[in-house]
C-alpha atoms as a PDB file:
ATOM      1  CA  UNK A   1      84.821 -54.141  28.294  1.00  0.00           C
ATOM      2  CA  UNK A   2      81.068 -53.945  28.530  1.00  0.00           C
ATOM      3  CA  UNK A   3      79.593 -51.505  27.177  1.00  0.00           C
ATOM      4  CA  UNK A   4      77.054 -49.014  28.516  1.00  0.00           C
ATOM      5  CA  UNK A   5      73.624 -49.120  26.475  1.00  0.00           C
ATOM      6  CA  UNK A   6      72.314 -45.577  27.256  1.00  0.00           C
ATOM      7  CA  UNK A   7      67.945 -45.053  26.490  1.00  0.00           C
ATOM      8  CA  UNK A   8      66.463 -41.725  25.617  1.00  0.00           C
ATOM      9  CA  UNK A   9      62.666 -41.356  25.225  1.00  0.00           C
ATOM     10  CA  UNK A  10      62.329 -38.933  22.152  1.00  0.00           C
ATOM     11  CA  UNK A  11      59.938 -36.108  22.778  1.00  0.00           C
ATOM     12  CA  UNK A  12      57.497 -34.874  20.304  1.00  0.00           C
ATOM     13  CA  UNK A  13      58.641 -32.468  18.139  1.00  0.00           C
ATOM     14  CA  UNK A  14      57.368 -29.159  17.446  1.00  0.00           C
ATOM     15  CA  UNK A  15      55.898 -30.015  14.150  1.00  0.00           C
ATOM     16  CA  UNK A  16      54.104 -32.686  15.852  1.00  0.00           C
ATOM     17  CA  UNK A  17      52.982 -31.208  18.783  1.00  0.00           C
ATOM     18  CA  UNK A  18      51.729 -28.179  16.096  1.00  0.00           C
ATOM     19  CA  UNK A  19      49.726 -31.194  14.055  1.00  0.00           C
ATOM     20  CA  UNK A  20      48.376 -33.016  17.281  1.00  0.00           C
ATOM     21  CA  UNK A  21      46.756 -29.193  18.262  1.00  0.00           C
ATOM     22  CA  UNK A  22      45.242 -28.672  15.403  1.00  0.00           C
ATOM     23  CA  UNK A  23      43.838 -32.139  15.479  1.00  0.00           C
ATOM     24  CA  UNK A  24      42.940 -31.776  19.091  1.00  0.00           C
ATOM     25  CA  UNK A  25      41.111 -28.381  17.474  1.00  0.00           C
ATOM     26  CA  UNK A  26      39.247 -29.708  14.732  1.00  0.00           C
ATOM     27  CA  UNK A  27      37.784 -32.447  17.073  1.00  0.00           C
ATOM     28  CA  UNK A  28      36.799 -29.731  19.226  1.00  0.00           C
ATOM     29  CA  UNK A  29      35.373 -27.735  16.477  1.00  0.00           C
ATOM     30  CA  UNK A  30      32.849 -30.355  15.056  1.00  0.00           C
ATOM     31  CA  UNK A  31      31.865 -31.736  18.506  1.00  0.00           C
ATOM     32  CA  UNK A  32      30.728 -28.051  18.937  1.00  0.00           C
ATOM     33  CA  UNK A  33      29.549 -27.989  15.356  1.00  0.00           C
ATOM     34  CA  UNK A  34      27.147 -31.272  16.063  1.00  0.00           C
ATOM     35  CA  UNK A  35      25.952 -30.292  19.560  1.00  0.00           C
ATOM     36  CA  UNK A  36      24.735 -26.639  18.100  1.00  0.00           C
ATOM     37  CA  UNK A  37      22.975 -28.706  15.254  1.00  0.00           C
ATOM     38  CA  UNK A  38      21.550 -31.015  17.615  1.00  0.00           C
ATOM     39  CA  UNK A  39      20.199 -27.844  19.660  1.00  0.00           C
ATOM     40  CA  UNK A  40      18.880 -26.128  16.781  1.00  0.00           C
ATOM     41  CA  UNK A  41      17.242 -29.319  15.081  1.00  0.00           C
ATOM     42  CA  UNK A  42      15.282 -29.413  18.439  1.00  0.00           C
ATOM     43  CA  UNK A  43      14.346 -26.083  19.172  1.00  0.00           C
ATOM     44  CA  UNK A  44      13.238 -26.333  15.586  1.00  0.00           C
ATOM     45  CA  UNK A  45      11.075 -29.465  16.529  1.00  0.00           C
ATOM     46  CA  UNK A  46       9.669 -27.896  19.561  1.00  0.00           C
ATOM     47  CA  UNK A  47       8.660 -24.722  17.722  1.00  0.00           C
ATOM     48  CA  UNK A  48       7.244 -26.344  15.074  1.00  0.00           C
ATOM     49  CA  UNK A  49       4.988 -28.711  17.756  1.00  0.00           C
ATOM     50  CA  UNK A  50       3.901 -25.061  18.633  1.00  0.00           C
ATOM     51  CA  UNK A  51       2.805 -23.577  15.809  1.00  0.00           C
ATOM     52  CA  UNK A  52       1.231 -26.988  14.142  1.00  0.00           C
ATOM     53  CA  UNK A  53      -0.643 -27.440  17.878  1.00  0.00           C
ATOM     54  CA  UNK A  54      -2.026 -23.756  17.596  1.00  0.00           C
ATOM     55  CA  UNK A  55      -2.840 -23.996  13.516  1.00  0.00           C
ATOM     56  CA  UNK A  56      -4.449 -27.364  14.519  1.00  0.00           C
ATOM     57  CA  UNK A  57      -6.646 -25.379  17.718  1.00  0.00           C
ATOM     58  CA  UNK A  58      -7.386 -22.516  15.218  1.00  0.00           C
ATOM     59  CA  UNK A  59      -8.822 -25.228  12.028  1.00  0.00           C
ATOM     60  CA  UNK A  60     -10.350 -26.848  14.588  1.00  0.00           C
ATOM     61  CA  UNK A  61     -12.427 -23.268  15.564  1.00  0.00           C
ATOM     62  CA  UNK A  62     -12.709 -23.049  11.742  1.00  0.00           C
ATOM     63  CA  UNK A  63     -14.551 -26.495  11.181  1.00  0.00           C
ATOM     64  CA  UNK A  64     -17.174 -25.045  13.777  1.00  0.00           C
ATOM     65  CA  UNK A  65     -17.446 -21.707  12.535  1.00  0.00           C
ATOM     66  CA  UNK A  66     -18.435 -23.458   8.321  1.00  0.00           C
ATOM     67  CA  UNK A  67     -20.171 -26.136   9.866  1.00  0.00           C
ATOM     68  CA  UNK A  68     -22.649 -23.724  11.748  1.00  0.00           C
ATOM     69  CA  UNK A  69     -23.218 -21.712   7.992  1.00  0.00           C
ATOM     70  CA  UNK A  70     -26.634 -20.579   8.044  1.00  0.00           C
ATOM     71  CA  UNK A  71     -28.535 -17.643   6.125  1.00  0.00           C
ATOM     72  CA  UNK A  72     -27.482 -14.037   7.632  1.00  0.00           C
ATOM     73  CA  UNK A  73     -29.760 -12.060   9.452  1.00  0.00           C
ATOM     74  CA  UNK A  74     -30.967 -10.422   6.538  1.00  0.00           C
ATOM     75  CA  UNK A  75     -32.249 -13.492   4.840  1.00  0.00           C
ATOM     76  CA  UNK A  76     -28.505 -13.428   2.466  1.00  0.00           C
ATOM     77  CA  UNK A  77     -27.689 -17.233   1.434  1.00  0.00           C
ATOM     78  CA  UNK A  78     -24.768 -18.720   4.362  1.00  0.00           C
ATOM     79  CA  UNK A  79     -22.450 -18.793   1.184  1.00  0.00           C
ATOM     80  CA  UNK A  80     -21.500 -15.155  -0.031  1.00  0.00           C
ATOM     81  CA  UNK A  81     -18.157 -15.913  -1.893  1.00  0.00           C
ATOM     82  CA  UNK A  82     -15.700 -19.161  -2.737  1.00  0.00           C
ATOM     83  CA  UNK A  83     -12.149 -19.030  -3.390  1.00  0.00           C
ATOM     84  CA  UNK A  84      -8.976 -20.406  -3.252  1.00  0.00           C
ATOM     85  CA  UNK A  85      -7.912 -18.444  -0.689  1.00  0.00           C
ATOM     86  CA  UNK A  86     -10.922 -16.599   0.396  1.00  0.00           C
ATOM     87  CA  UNK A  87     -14.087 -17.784   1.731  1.00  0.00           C
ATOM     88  CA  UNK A  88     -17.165 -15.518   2.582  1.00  0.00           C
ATOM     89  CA  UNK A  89     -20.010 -17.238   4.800  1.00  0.00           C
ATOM     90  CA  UNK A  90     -22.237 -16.161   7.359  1.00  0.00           C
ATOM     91  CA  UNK A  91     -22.180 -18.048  10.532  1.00  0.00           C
ATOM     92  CA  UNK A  92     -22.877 -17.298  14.733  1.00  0.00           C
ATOM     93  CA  UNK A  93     -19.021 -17.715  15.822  1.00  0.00           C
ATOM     94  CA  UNK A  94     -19.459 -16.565  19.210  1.00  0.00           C
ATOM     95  CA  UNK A  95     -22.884 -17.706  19.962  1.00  0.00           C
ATOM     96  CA  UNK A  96     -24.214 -13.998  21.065  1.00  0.00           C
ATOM     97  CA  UNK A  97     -27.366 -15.039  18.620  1.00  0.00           C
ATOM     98  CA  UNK A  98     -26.260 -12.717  15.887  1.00  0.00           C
ATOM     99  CA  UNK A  99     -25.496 -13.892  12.827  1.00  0.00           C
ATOM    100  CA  UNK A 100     -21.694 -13.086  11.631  1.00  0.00           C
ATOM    101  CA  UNK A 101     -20.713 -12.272   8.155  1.00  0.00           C
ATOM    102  CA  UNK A 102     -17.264 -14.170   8.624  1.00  0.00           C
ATOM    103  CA  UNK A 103     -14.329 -13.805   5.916  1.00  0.00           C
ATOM    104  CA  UNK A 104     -11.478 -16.156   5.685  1.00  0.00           C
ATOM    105  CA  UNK A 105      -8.538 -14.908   3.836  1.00  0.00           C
ATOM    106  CA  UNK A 106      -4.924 -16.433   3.089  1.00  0.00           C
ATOM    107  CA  UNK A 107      -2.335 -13.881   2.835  1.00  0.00           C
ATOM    108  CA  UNK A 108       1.082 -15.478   1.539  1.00  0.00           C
ATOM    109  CA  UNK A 109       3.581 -12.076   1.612  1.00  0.00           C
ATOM    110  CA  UNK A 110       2.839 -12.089   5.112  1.00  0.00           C
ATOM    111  CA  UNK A 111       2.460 -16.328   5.632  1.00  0.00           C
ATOM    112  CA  UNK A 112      -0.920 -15.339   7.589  1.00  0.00           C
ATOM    113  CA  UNK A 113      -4.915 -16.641   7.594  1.00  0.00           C
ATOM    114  CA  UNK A 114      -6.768 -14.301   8.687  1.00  0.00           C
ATOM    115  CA  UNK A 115     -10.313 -14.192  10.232  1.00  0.00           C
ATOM    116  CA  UNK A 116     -12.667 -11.020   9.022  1.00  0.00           C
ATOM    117  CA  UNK A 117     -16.160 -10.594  10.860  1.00  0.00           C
ATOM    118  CA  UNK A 118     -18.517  -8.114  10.210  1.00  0.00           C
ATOM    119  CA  UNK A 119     -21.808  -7.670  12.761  1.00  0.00           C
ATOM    120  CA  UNK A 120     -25.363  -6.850  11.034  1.00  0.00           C
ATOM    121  CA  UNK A 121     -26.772  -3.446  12.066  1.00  0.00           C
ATOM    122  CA  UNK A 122     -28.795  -3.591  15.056  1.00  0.00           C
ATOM    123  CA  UNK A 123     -31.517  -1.447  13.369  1.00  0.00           C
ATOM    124  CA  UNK A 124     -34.438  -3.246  11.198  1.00  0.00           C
ATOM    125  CA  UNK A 125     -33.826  -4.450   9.257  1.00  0.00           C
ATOM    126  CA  UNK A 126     -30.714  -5.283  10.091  1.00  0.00           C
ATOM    127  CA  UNK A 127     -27.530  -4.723   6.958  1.00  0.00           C
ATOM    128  CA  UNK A 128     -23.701  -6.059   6.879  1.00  0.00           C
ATOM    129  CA  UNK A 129     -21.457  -3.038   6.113  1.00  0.00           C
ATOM    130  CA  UNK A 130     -18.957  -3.434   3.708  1.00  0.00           C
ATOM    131  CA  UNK A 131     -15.788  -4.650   4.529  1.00  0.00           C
ATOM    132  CA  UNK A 132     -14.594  -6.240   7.650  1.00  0.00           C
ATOM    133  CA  UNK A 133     -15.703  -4.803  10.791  1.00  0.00           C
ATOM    134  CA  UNK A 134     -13.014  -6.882  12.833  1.00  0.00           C
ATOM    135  CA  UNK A 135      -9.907  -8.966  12.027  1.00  0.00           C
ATOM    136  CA  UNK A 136      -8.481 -11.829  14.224  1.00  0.00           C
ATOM    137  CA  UNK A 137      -5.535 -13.689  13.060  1.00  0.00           C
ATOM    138  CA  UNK A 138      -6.141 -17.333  12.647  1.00  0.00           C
ATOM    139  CA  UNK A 139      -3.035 -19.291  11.742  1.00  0.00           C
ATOM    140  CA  UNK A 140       0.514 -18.305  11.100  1.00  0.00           C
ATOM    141  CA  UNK A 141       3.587 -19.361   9.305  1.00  0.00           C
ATOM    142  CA  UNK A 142       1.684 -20.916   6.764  1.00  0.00           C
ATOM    143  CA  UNK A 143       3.072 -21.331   3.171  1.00  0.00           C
ATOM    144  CA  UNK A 144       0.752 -22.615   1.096  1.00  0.00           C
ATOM    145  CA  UNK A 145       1.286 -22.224  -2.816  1.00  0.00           C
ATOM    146  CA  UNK A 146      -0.605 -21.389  -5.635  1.00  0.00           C
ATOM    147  CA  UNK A 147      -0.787 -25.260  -5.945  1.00  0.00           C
ATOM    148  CA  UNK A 148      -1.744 -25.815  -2.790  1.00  0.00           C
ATOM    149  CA  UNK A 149      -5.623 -24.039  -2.582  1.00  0.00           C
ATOM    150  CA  UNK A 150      -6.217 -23.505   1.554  1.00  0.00           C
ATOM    151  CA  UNK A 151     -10.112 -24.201   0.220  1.00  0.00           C
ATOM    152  CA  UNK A 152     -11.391 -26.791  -1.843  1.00  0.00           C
ATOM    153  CA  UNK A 153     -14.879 -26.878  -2.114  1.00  0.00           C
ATOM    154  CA  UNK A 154     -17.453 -30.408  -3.363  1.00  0.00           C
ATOM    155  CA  UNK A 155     -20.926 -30.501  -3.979  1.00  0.00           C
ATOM    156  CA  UNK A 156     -23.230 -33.123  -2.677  1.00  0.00           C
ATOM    157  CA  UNK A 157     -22.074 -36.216  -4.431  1.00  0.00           C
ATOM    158  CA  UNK A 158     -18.769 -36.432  -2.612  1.00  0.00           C
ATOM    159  CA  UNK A 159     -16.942 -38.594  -3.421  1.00  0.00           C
ATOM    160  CA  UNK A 160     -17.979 -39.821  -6.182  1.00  0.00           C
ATOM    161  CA  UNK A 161     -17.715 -36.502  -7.640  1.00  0.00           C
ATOM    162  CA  UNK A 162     -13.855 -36.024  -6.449  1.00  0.00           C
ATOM    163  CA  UNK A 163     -14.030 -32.352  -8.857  1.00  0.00           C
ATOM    164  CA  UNK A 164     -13.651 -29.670  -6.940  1.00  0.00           C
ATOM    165  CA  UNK A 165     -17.169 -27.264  -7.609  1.00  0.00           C
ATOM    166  CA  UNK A 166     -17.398 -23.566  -8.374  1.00  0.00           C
ATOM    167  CA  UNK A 167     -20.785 -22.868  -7.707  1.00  0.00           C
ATOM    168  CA  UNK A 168     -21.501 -21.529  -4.245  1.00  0.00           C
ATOM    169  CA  UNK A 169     -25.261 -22.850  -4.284  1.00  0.00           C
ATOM    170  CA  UNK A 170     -23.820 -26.461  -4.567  1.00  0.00           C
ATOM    171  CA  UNK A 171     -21.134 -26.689  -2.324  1.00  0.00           C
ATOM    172  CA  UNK A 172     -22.111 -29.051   0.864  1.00  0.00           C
ATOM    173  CA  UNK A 173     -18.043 -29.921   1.540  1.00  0.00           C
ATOM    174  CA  UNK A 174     -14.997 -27.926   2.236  1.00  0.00           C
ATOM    175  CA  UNK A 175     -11.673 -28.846   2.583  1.00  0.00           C
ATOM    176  CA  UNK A 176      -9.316 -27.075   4.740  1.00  0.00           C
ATOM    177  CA  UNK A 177      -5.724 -27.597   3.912  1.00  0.00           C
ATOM    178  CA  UNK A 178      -2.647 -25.661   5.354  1.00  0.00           C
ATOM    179  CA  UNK A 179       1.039 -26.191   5.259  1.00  0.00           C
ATOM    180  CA  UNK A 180       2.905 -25.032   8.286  1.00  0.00           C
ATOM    181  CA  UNK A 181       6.662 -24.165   8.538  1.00  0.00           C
ATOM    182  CA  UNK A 182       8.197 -21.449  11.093  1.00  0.00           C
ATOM    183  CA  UNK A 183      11.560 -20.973   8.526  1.00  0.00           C
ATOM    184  CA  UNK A 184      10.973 -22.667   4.959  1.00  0.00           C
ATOM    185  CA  UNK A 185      14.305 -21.373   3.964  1.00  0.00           C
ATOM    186  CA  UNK A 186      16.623 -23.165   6.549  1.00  0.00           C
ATOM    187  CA  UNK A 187      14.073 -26.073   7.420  1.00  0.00           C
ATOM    188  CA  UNK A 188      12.371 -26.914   4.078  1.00  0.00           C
ATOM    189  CA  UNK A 189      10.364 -29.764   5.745  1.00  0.00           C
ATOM    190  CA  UNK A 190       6.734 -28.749   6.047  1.00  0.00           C
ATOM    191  CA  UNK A 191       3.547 -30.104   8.693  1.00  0.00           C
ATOM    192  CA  UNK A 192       0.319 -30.471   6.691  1.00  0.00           C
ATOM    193  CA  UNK A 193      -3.140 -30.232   8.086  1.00  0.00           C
ATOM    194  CA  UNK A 194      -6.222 -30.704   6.560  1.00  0.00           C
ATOM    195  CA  UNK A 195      -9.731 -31.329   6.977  1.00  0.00           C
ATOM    196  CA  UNK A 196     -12.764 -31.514   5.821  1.00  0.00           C
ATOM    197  CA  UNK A 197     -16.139 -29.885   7.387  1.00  0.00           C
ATOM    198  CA  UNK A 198     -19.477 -30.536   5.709  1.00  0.00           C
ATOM    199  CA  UNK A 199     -22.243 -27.419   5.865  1.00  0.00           C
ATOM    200  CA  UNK A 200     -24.919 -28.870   7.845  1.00  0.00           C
ATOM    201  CA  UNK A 201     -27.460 -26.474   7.630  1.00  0.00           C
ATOM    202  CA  UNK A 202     -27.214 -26.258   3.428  1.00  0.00           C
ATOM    203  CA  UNK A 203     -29.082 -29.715   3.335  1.00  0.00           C
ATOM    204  CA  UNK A 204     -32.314 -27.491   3.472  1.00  0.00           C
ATOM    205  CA  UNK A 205     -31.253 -25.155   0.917  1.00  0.00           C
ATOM    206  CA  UNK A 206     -31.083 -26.275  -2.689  1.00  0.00           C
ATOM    207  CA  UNK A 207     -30.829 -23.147  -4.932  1.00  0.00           C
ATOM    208  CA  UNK A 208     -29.584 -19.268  -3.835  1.00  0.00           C
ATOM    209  CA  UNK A 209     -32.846 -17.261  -3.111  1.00  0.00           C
END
């Protein structure tokens, strides 16, 4: 007698069908995990576009502002102070004919460089209060370090003389440089700009009268 062969197709079991879920899951879960990294590394690259365009737009403004240094209206030298972080000049930033007692500033607890300007008296003859009269923000989520000087400045025999020069009544060079990043602790990868703008009206003046 023949006999019957009888075929079952075995099911998945529930231990299976448990594992091939949480498979299905974890799949799920990085997919998701990529595509929010993906987002966030471009959002992160299109905000960072932003703020190195508008740092760029505001050195740019800068350059102007130190290349037009001339004395102030009181007869002052177009160099009050240099620093680091803090340079004093005196320049006509918004061509009204006046001439501006301008102070740049770098402010690292707050990642800011700001823009002081002070007006001279309209009285004769005319005198720069102390202190800033107005402040305009210039750049933002910049994080320069103590290593990392926003102003270098060079006297006239740049650059053969690479050292970076102390004396006010010598410098003919400055060096803008400023390190932009919108979240240093989650992006560490910083945009640098620099420059350099050379004081055209200092040719004439040799000496701090």
């Amino acid at each position: 007698m023949e006999k019957n062969k009888k075929y079952f197709k075995r099911g998945l079991t529930l231990i299976e069908t448990i594992v091939a879920i949480t498979l299905f899951l974890l799949g799920i879960q990085a997919s998701v995990l990529v595509f929010n990294k993906t987002v966030q590394n471009k959002r992160y690259s299109m905000e960072m576009g932003r703020a190195s365009f508008t740092v760029s737009r505001s050195i740019g403004d800068l350059t102007k502002y130190i290349r037009k240094a001339r004395q102030s209206d009181t007869g002052a030298y177009p160099i009050a102070s240099i620093g680091e972080n803090d340079f004093v000049f005196y320049s006509d930033y918004d061509n009204d004919g006046a001439t501006e007692r301008l102070h740049i500033y770098f402010l690292d607890d707050d990642d800011t460089v700001y823009m002081g300007v002070r007006n001279p008296s309209a009285g004769l003859p005319p005198i720069y209060e102390p202190g800033d009269e107005e402040t305009i923000v210039l750049a933002e989520h910049i994080v320069n370090t103590a290593s990392d000087p926003v102003f270098t400045y060079y006297n006239m025999n740049y650059p053969a003389d690479s050292n970076s020069e102390t004396d006010r009544s010598r410098v003919r060079l400055v060096k803008i440089f400023l390190k932009i990043n919108i979240d240093p602790n989650n992006a560490p990868e910083n945009i640098h700009q620099q420059t350099f703008v050379e004081l055209r009206n200092l040719n004439d003046y040799d000496r701090i009268h």
